[in-house]
PDB file of N, CA and C in Angstrom:
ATOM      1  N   UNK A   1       5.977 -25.233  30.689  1.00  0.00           N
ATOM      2  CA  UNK A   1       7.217 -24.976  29.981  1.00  0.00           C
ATOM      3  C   UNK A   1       6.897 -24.481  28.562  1.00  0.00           C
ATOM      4  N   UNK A   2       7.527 -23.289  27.971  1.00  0.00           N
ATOM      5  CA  UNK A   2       7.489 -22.526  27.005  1.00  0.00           C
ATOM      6  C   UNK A   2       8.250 -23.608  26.358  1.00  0.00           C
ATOM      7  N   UNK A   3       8.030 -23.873  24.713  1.00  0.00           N
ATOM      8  CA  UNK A   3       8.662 -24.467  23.749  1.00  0.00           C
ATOM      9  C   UNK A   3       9.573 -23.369  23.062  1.00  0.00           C
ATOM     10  N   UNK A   4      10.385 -23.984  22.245  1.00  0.00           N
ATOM     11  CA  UNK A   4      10.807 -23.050  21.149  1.00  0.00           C
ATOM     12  C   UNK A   4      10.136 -22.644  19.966  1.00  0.00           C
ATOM     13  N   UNK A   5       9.278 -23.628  19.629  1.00  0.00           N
ATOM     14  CA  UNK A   5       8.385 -23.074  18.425  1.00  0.00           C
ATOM     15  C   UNK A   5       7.445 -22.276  19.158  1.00  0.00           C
ATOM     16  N   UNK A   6       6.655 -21.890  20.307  1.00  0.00           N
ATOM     17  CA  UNK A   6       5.766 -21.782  20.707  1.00  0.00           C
ATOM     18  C   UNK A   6       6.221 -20.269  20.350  1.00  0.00           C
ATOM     19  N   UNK A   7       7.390 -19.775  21.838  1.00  0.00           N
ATOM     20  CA  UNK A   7       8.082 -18.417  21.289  1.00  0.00           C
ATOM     21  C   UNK A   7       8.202 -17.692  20.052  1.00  0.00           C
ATOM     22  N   UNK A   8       8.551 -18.852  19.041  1.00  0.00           N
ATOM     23  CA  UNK A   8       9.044 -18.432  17.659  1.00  0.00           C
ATOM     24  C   UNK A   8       7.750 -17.922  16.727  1.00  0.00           C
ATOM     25  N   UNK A   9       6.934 -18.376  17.196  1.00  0.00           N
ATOM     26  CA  UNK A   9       5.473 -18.273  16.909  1.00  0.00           C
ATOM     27  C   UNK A   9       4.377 -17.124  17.507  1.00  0.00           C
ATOM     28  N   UNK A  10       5.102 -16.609  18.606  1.00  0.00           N
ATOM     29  CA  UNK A  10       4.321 -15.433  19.558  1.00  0.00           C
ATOM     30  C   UNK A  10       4.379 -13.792  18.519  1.00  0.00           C
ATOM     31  N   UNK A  11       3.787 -13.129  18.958  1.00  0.00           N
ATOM     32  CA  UNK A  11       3.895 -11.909  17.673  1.00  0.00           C
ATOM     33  C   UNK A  11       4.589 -11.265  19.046  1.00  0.00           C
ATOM     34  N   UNK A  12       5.408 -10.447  18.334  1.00  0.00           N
ATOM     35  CA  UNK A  12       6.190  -8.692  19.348  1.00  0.00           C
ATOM     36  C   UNK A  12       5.811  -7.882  18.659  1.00  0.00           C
ATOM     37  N   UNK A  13       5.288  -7.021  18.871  1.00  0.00           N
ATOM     38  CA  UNK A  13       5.276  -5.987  17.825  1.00  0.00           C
ATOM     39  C   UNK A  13       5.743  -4.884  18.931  1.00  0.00           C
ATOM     40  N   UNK A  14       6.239  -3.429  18.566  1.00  0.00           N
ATOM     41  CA  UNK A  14       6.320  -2.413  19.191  1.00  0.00           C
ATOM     42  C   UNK A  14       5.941  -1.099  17.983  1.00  0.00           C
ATOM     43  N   UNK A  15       5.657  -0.360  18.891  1.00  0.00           N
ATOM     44  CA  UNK A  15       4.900   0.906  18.021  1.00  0.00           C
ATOM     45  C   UNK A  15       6.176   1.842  17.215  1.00  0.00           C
ATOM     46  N   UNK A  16       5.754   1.951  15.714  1.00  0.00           N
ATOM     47  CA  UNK A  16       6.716   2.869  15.174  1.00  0.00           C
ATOM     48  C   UNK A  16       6.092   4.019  15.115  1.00  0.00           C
ATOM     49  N   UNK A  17       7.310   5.148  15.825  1.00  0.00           N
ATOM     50  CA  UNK A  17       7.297   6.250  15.756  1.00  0.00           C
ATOM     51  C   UNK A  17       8.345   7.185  15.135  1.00  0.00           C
ATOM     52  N   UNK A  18       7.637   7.607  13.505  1.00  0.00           N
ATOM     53  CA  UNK A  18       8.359   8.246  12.991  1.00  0.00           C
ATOM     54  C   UNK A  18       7.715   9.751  12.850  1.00  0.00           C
ATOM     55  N   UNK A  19       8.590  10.767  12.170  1.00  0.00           N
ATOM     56  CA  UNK A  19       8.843  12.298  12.196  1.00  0.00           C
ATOM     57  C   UNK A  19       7.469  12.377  10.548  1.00  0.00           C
ATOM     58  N   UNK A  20       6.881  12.577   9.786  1.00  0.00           N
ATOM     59  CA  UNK A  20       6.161  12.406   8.770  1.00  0.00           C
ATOM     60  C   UNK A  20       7.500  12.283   7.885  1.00  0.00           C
ATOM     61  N   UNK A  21       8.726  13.309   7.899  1.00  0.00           N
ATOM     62  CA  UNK A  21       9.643  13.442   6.806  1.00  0.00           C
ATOM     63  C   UNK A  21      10.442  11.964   6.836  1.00  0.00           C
ATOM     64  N   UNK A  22      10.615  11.601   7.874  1.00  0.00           N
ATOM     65  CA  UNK A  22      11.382  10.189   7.828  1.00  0.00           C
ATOM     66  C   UNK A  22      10.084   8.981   7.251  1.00  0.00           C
ATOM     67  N   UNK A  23       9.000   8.830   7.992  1.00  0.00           N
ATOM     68  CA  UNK A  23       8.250   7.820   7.370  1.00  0.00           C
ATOM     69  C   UNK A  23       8.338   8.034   5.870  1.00  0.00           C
ATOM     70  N   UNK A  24       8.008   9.489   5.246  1.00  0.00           N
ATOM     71  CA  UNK A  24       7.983   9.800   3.595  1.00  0.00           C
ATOM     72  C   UNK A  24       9.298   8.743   3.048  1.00  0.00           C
ATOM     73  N   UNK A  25      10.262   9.699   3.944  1.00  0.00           N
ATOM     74  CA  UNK A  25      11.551   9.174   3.257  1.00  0.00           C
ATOM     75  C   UNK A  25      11.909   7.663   3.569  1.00  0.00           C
ATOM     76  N   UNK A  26      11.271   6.914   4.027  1.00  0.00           N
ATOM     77  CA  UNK A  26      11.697   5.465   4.435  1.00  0.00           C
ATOM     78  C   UNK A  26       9.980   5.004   3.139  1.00  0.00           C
ATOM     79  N   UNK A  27       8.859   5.293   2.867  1.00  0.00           N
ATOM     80  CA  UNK A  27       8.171   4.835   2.193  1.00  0.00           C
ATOM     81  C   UNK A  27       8.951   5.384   0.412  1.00  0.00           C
ATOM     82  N   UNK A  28       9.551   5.909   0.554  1.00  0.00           N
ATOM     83  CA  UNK A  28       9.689   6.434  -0.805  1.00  0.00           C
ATOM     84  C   UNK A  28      11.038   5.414  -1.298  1.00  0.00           C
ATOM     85  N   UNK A  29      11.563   5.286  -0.344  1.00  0.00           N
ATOM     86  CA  UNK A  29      12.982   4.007  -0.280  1.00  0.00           C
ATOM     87  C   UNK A  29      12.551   3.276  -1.007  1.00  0.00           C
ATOM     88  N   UNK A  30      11.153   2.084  -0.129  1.00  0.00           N
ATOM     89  CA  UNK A  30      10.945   1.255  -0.214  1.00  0.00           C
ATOM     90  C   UNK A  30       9.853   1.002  -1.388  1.00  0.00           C
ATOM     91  N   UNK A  31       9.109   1.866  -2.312  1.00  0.00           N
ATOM     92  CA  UNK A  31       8.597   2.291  -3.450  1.00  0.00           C
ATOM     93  C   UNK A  31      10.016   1.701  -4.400  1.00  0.00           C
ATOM     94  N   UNK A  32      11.095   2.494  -4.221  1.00  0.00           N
ATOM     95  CA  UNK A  32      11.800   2.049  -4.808  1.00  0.00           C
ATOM     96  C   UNK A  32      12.530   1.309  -4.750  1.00  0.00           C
ATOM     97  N   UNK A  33      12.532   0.457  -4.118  1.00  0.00           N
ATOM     98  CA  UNK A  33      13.075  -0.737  -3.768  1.00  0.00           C
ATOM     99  C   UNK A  33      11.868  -2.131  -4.809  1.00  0.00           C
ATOM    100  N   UNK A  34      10.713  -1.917  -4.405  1.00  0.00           N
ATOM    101  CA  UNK A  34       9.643  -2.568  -4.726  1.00  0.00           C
ATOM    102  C   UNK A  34       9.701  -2.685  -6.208  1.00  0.00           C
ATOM    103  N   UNK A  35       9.677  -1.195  -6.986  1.00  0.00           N
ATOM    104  CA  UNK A  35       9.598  -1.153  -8.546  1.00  0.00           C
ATOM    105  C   UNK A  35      11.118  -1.880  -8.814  1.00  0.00           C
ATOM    106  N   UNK A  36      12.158  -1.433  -8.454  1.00  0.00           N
ATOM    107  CA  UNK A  36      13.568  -2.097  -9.325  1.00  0.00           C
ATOM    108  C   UNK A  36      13.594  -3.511  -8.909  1.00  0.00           C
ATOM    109  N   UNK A  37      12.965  -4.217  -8.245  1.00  0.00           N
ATOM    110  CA  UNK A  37      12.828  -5.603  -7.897  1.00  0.00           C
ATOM    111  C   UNK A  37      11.817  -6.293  -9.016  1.00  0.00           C
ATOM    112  N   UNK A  38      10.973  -5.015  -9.226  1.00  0.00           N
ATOM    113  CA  UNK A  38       9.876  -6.127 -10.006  1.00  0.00           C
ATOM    114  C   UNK A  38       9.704  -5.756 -11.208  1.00  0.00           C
ATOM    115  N   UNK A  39      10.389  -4.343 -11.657  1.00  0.00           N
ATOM    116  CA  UNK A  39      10.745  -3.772 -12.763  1.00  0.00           C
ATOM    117  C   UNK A  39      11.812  -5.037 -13.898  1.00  0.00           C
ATOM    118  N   UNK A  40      12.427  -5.630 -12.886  1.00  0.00           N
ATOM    119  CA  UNK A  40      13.588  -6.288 -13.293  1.00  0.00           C
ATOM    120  C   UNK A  40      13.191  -7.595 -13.856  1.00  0.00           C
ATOM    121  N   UNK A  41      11.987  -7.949 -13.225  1.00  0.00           N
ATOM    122  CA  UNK A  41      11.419  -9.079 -13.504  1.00  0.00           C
ATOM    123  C   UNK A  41      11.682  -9.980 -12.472  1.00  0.00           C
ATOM    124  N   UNK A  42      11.190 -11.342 -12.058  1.00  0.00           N
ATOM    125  CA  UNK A  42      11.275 -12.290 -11.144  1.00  0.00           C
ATOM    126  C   UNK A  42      10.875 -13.336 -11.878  1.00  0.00           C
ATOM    127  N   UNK A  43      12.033 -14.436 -12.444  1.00  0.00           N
ATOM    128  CA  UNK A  43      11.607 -15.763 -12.787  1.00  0.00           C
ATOM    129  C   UNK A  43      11.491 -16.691 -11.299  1.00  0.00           C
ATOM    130  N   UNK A  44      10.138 -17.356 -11.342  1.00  0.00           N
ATOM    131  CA  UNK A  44       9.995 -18.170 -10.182  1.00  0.00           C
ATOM    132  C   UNK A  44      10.890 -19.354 -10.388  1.00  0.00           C
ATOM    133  N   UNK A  45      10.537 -19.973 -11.486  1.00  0.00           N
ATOM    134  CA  UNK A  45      11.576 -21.545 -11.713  1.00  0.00           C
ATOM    135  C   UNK A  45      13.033 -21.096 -11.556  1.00  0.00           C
ATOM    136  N   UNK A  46      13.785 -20.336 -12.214  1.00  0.00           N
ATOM    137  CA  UNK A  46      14.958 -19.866 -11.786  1.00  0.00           C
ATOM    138  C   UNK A  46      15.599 -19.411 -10.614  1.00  0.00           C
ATOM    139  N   UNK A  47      14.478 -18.353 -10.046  1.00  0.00           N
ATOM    140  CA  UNK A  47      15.320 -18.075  -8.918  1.00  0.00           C
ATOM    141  C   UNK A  47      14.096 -18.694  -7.573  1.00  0.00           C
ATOM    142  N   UNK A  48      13.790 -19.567  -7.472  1.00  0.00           N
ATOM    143  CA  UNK A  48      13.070 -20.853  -6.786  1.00  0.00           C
ATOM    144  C   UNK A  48      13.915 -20.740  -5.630  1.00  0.00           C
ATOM    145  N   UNK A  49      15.047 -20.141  -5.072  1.00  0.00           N
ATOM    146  CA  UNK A  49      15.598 -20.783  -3.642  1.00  0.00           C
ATOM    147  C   UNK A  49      15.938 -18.893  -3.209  1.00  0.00           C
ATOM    148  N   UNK A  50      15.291 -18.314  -3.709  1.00  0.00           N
ATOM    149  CA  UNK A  50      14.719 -16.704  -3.495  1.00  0.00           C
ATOM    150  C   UNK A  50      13.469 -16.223  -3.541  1.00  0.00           C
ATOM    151  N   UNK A  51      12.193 -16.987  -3.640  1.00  0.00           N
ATOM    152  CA  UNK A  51      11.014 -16.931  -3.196  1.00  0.00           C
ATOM    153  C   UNK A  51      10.400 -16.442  -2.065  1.00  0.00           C
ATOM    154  N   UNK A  52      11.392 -17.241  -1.141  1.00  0.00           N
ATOM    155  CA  UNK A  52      11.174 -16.751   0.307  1.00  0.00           C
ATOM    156  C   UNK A  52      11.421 -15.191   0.880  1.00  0.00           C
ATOM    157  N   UNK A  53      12.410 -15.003   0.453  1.00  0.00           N
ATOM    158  CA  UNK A  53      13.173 -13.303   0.216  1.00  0.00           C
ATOM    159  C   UNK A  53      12.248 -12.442  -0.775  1.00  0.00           C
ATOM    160  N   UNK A  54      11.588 -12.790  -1.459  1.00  0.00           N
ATOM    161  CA  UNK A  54      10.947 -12.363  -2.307  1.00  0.00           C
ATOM    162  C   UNK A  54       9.225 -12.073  -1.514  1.00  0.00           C
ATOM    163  N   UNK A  55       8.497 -13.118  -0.916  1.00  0.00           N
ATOM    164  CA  UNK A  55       7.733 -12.933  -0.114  1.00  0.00           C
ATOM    165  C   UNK A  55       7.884 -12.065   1.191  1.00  0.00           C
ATOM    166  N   UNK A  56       8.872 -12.271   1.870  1.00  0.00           N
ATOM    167  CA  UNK A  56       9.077 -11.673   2.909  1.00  0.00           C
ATOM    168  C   UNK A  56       9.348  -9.824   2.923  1.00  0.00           C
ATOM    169  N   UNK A  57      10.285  -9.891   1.816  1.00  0.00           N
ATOM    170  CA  UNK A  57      10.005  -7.996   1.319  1.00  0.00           C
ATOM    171  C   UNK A  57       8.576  -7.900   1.222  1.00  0.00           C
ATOM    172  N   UNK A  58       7.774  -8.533   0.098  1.00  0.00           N
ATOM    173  CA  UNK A  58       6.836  -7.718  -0.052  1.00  0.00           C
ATOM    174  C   UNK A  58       5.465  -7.738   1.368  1.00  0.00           C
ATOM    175  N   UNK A  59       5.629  -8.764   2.472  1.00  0.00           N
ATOM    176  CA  UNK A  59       5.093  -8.862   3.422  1.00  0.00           C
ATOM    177  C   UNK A  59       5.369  -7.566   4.331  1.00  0.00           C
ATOM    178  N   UNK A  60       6.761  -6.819   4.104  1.00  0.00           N
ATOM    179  CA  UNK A  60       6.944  -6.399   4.854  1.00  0.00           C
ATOM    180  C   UNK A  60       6.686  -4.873   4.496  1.00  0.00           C
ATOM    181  N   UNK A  61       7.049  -4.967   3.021  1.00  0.00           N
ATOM    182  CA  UNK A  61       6.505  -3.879   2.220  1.00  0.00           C
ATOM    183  C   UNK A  61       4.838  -3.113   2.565  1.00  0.00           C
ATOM    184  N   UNK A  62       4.328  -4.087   2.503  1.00  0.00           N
ATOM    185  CA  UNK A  62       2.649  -4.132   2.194  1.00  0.00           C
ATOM    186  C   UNK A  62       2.583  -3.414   4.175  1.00  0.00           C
ATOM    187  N   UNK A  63       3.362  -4.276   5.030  1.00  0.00           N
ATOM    188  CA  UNK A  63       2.730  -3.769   6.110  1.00  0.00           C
ATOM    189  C   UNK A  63       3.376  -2.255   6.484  1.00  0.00           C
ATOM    190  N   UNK A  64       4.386  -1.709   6.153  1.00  0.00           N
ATOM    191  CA  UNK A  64       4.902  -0.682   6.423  1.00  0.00           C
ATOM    192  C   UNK A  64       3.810   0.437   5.675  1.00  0.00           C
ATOM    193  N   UNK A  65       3.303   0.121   4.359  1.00  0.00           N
ATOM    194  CA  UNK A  65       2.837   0.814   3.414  1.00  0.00           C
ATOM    195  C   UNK A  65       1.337   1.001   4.045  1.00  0.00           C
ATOM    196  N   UNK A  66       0.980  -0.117   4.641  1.00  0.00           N
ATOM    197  CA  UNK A  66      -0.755   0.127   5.777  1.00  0.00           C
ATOM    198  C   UNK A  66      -0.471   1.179   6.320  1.00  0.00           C
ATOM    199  N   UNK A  67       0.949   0.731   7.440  1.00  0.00           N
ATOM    200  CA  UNK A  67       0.992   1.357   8.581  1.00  0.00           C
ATOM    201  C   UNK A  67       1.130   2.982   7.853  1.00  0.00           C
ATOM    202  N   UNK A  68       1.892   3.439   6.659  1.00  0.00           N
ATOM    203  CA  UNK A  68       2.502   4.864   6.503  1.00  0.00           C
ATOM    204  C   UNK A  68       0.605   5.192   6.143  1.00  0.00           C
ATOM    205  N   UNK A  69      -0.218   4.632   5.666  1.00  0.00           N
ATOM    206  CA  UNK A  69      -1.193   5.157   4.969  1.00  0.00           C
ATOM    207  C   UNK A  69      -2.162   5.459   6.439  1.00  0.00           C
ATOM    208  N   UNK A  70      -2.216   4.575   7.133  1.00  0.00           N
ATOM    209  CA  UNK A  70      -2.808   4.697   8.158  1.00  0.00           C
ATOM    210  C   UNK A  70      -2.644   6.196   9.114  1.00  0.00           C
ATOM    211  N   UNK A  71      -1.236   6.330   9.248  1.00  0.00           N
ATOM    212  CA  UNK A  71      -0.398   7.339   9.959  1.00  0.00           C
ATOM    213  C   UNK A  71      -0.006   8.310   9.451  1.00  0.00           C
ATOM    214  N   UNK A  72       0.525   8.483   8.368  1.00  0.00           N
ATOM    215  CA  UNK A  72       1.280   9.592   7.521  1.00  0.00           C
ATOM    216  C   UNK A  72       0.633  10.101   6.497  1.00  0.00           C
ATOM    217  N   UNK A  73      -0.513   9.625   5.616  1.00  0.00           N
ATOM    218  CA  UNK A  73      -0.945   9.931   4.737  1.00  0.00           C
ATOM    219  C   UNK A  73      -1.945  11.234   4.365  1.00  0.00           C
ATOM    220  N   UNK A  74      -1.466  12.128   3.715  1.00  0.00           N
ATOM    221  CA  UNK A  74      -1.992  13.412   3.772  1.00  0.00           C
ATOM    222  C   UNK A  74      -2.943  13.320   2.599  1.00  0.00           C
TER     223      UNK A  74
END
């Protein structure tokens, strides 16, 4: 018997397939998404119950940004 954490814990991944102009334009988003987040500053003690949101962009940031360099990068 499969658990629920067990599932919750399994990786899915599926392959992204983008056009070069859409990956550009989805890495260039997220460039800017990245700078006005951190441009702005991030107090940890203050905003302490947004940490998690805060990790999780840039987790997701960092892996999109492998994957475009890996794939797209001229």
């Amino acid at each position: 018997m499969i658990t629920r954490e067990k599932k919750m814990t399994e990786k899915k991944t599926k392959v992204l397939e983008l056009a070069p102009e859409q990956a550009m334009a989805l890495m260039v988003m997220l460039d800017s998404e990245m700078e006005t987040i951190f441009d702005e500053g991030i107090d940890p003690i203050a905003d302490w119950e947004s940490a998690d949101l805060y990790a999780y962009r840039l987790l997701a940031y960092k892996t999109y940004k492998q994957w475009y360099m890996e794939n797209h990068n001229a």
